[in-house]
Protein backbone atom coordinates (compact mmCIF):
# COMPACT_ATOMS: atom_id res chain seq x y z
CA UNK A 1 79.67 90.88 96.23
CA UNK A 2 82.03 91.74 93.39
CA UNK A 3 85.60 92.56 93.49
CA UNK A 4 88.55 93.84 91.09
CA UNK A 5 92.15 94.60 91.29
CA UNK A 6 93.92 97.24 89.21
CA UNK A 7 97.87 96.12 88.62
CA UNK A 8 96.87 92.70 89.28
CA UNK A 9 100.02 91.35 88.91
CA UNK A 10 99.57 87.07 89.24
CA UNK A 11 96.29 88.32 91.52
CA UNK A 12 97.64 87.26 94.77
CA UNK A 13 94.97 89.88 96.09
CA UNK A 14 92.18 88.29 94.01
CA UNK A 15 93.40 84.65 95.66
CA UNK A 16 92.74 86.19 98.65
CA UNK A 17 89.15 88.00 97.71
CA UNK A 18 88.09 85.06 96.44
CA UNK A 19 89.07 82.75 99.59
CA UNK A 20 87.20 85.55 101.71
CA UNK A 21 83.96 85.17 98.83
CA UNK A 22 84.11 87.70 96.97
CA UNK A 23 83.31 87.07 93.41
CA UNK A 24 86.18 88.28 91.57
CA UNK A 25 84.97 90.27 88.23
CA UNK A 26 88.67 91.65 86.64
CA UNK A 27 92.03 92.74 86.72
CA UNK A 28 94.32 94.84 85.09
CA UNK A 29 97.76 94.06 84.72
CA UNK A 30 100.22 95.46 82.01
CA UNK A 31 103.03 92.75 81.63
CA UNK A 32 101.28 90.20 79.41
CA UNK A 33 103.38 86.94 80.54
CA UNK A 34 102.35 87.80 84.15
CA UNK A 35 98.27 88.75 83.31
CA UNK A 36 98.28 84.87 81.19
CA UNK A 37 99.81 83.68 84.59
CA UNK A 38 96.44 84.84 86.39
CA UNK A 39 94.19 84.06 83.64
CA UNK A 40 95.49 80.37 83.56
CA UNK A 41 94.65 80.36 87.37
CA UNK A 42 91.09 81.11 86.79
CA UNK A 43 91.22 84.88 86.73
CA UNK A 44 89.55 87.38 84.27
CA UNK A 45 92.77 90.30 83.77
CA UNK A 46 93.30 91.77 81.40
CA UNK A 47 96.64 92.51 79.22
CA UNK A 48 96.60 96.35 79.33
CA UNK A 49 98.09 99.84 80.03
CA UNK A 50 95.64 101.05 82.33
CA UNK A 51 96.49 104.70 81.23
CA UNK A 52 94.77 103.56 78.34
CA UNK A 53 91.92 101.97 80.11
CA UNK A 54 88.33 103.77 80.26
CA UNK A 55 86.86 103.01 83.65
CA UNK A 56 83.71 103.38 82.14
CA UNK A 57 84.47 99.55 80.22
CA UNK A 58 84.47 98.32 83.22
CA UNK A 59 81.60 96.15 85.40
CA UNK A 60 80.92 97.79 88.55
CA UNK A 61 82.37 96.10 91.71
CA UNK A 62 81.73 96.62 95.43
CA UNK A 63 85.48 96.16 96.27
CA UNK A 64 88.31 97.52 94.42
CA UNK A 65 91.99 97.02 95.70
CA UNK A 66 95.11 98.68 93.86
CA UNK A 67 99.11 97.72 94.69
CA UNK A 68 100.54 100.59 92.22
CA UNK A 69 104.47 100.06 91.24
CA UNK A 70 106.43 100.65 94.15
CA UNK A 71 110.10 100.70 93.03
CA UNK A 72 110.27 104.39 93.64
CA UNK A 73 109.16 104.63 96.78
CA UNK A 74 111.11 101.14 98.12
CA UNK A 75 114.22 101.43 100.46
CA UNK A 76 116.12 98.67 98.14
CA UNK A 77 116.32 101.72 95.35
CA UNK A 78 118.85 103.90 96.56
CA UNK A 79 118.12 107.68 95.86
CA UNK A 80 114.57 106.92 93.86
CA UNK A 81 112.59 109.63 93.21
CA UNK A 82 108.58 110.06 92.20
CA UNK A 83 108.20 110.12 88.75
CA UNK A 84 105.53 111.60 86.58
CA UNK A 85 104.84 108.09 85.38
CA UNK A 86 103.81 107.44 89.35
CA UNK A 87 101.58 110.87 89.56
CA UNK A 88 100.01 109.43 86.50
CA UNK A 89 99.16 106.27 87.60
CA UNK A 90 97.83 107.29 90.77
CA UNK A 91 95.74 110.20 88.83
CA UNK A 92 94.19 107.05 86.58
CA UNK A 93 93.50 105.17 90.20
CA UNK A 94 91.20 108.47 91.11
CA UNK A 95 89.62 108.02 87.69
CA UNK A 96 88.85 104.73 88.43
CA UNK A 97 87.50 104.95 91.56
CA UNK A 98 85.30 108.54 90.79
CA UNK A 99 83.95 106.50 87.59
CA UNK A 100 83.19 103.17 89.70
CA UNK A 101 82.53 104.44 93.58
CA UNK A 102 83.31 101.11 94.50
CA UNK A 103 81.70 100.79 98.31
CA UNK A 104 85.50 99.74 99.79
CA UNK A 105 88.78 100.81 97.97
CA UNK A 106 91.83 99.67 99.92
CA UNK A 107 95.51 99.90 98.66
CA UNK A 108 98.74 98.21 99.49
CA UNK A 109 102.30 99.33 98.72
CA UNK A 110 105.36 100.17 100.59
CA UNK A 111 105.17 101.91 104.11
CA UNK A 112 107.29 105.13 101.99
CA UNK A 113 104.43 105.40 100.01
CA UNK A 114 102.29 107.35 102.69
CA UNK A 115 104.10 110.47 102.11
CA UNK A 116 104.34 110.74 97.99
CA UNK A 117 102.16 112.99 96.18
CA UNK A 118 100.56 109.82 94.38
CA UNK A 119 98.99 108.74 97.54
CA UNK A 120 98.13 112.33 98.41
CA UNK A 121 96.25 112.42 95.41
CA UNK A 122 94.57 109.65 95.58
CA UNK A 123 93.56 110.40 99.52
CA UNK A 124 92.14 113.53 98.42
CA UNK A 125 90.01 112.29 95.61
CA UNK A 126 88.44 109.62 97.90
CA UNK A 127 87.67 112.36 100.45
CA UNK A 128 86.07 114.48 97.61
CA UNK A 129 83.90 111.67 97.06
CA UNK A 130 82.56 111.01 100.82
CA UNK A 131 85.13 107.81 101.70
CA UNK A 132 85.83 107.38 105.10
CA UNK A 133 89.88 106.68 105.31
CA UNK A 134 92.66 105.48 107.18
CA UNK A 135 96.31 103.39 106.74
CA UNK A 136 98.48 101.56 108.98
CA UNK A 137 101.64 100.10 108.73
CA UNK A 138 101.05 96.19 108.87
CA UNK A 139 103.57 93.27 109.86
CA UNK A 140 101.59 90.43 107.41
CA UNK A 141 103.43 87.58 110.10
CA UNK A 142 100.23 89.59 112.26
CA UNK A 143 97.46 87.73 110.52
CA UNK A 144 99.20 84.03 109.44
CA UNK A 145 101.40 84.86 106.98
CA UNK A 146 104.81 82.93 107.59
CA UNK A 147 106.99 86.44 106.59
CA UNK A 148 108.02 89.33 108.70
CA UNK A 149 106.35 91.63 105.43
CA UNK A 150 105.35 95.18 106.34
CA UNK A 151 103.11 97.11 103.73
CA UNK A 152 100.86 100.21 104.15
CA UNK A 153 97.22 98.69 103.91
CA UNK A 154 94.82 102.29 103.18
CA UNK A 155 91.04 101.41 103.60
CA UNK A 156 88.15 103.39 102.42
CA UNK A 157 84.94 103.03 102.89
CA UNK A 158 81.44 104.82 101.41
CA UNK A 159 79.14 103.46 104.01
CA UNK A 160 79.30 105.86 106.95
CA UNK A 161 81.94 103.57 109.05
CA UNK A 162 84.90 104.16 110.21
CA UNK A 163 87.84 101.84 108.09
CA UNK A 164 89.15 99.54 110.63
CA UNK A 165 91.78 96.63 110.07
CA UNK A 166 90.85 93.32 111.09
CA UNK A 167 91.67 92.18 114.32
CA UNK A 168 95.27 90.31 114.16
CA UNK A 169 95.02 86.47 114.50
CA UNK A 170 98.86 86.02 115.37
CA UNK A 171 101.74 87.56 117.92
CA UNK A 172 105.81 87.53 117.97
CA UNK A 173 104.62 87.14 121.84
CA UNK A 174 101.12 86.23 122.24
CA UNK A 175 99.80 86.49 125.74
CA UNK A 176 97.17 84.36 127.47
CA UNK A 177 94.05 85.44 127.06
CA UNK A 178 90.30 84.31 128.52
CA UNK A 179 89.21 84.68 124.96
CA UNK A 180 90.09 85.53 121.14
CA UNK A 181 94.06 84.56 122.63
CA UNK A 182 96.27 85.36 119.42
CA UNK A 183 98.64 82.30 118.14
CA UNK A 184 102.54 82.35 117.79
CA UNK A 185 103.94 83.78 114.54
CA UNK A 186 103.91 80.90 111.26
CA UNK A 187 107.72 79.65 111.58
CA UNK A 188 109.15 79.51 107.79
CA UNK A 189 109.91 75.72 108.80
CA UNK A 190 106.29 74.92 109.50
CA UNK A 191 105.61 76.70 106.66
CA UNK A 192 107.61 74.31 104.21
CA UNK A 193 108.82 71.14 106.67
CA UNK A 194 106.85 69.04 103.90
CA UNK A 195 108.58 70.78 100.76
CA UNK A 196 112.52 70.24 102.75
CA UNK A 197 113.11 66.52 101.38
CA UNK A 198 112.35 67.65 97.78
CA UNK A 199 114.35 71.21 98.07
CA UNK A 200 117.45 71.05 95.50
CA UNK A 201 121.08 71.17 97.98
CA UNK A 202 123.06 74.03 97.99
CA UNK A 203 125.72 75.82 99.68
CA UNK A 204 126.42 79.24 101.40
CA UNK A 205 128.56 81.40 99.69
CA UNK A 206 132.31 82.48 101.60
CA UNK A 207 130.87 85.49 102.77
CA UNK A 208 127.66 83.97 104.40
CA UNK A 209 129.72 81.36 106.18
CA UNK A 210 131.62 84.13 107.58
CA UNK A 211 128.91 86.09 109.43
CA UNK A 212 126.86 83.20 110.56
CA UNK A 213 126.89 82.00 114.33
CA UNK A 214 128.45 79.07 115.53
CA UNK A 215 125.35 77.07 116.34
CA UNK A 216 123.52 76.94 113.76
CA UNK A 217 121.09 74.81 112.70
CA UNK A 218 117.80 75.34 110.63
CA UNK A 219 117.91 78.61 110.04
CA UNK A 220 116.64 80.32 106.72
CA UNK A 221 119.45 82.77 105.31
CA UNK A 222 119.21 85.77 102.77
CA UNK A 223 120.94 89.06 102.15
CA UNK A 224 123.07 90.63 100.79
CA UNK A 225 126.93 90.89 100.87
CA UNK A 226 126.53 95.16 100.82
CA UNK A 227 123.71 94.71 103.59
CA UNK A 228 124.15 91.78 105.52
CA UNK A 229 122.41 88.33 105.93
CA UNK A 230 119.64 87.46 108.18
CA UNK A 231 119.29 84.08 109.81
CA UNK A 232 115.58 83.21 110.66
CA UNK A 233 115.38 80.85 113.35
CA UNK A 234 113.35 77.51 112.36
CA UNK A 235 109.77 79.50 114.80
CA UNK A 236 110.46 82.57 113.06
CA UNK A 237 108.70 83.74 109.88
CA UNK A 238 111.02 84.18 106.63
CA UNK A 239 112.30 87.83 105.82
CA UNK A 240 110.80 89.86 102.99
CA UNK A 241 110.38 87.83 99.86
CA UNK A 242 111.72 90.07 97.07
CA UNK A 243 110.86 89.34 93.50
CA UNK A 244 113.96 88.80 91.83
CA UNK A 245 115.94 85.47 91.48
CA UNK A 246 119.60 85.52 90.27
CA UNK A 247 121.99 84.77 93.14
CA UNK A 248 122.79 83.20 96.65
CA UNK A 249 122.55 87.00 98.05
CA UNK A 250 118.83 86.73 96.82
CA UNK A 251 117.85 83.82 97.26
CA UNK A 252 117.35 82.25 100.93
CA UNK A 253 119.04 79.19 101.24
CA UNK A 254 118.40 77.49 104.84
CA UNK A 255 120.55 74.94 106.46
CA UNK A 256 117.57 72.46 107.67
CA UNK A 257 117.22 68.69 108.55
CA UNK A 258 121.64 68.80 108.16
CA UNK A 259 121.43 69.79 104.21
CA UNK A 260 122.33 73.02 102.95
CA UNK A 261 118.74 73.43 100.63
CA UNK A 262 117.74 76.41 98.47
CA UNK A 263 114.13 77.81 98.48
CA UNK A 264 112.00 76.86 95.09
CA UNK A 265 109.41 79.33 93.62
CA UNK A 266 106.93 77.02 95.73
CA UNK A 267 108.63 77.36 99.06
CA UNK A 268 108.61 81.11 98.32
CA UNK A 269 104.91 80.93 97.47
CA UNK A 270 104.64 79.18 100.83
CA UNK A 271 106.11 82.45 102.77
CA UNK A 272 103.75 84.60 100.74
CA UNK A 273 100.60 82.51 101.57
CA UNK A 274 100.08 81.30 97.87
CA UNK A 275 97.60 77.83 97.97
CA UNK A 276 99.45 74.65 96.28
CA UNK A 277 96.99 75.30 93.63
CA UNK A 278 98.08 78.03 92.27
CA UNK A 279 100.04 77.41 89.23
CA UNK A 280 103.01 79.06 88.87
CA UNK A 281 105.38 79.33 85.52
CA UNK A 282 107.97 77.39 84.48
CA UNK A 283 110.30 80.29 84.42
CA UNK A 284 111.44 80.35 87.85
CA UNK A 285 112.52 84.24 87.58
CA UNK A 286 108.69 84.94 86.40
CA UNK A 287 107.30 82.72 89.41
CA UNK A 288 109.55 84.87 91.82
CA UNK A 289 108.60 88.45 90.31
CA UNK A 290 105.03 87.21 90.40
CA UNK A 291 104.97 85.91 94.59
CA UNK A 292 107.72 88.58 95.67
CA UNK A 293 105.33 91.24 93.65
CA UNK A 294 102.04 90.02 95.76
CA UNK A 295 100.00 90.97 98.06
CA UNK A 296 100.10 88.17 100.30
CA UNK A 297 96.60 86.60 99.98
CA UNK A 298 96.06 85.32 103.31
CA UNK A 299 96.13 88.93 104.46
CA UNK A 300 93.62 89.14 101.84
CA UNK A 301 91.25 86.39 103.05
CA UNK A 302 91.30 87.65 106.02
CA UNK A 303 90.34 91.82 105.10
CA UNK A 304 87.76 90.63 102.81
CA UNK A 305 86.04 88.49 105.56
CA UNK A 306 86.69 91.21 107.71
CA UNK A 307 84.94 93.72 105.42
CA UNK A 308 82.45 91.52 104.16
């Protein structure tokens, strides 16, 4: 079975298709240092505006997944608003999947996405064309991933049954069970304790220090001075990883092991799921817009076994 990703970003999605054994055919992704980024990881995406892509160019696939821009629709962008840029992207989504008829289409963005006129659009044309649909609001720590990351997921489907997320592997609270008993939510700590020895020190800025508890000890911190910090205890996932990299209000720092540490691109690719394979750039800023910009591709693995 084939699959394809349309703003493919560094294909954290196709990681994740693949993993679950999908063969993954192409990508689209419009920034040309992230699409080399993918390609030198194995992946076949292409440097393009996909408003200027024909879907008819295109090999036919039996999953297609889209993650369209969110920054309009996000809660960090104070008084965004849809743009006609958005409406057109989404309308070039409906080309692509009334051109293709792909036999699953899912879709991941942020929860406020639900209620633009993008995903309207792109809800209606996959009714017009006989998908089955739903979307949920999904906690990624839910299925393994070591983040407390909540995204709309939207499935479709063309085959007569109802969409259906898979069944979540992980709890905050997991009761006993007889069988299929859930595990504990991935702790960021057990997510990196190998990485900690090689993590560069650090320190918490004034304002951190200020707002942190008395007993503390490895804890992951990040926030913002305007917003306030959050302290992850060492069994709880990280908070959201965000995809930009330029201060200690971005950046977690944890105090772990008694060292003040700062999080590399590969501890961040560690809270998004990303395998030790993949490659990731020099350039730390384009590592970090690349994982914070994913879809988490455990959560991937685990919808394309699921579907498959």
């Amino acid at each position: 079975m084939k699959s394809a990703t349309l703003f493919s970003g560094g294909e954290g999605a196709g990681l994740g298709m693949v993993a679950a054994g999908f063969s993954h055919a192409w990508g689209i992704e419009h920034e040309g240092k992230i699409a080399q980024v993918a390609r030198d990881n194995g992946f076949n995406v292409l440097t393009a505006d996909i408003l200027q892509c024909d879907p008819a160019d295109f090999e036919p696939i039996d999953w297609l997944h889209a993650s369209p821009p969110c920054p309009n629709f996000s809660n960090a962008k104070a008084n965004a608003e849809e743009t006609d840029n958005d409406m057109a992207l989404a309308a070039k989504v409906c080309e692509f999947i009334t051109v293709l008829l792909p036999r699953v289409f899912t879709l991941e963005n942020v929860y406020q996405y639900r209620n633009s006129q993008s995903w309207s659009t792109i809800a209606k044309t996959l009714l017009i064309h006989g998908y089955a649909l739903n979307y949920w609001h999904v906690n990624m720590a839910d299925y393994g991933v070591p983040q407390t990351r909540k995204r709309m997921i939207a499935i479709a489907r063309r085959d007569g049954q109802a969409p259906m997320l898979p069944p979540a592997t992980h709890d905050e609270k997991p009761q006993a069970q007889l069988f299929g008993a859930k595990r504990p939510w991935v702790g960021w700590y057990e997510a990196i304790e190998d990485l900690i020895p090689t993590l560069p020190d650090s320190e918490f800025a004034p304002w951190q220090l200020s707002r942190l508890p008395e007993e503390f000890n490895n804890q992951l911190v990040h926030g913002t001075n305007a917003n306030g910090i959050t302290a992850n205890k060492y069994y709880e996932p990280a908070g959201v990883v965000v995809a930009s990299l330029h201060s200690k209000a971005v950046m977690p720092r944890a105090f772990a092991n008694g060292r003040i540490v700062k999080m590399t691109p590969r501890a961040l690719a560690r809270f998004q799921s990303f395998p030790d394979s993949y490659e990731l750039p020099e350039s730390n800023s384009l590592a970090c817009r690349i994982i914070g910009n994913a879809v988490p591709p455990l959560f991937m693995q685990r919808l394309g076994e699921w579907l498959k």
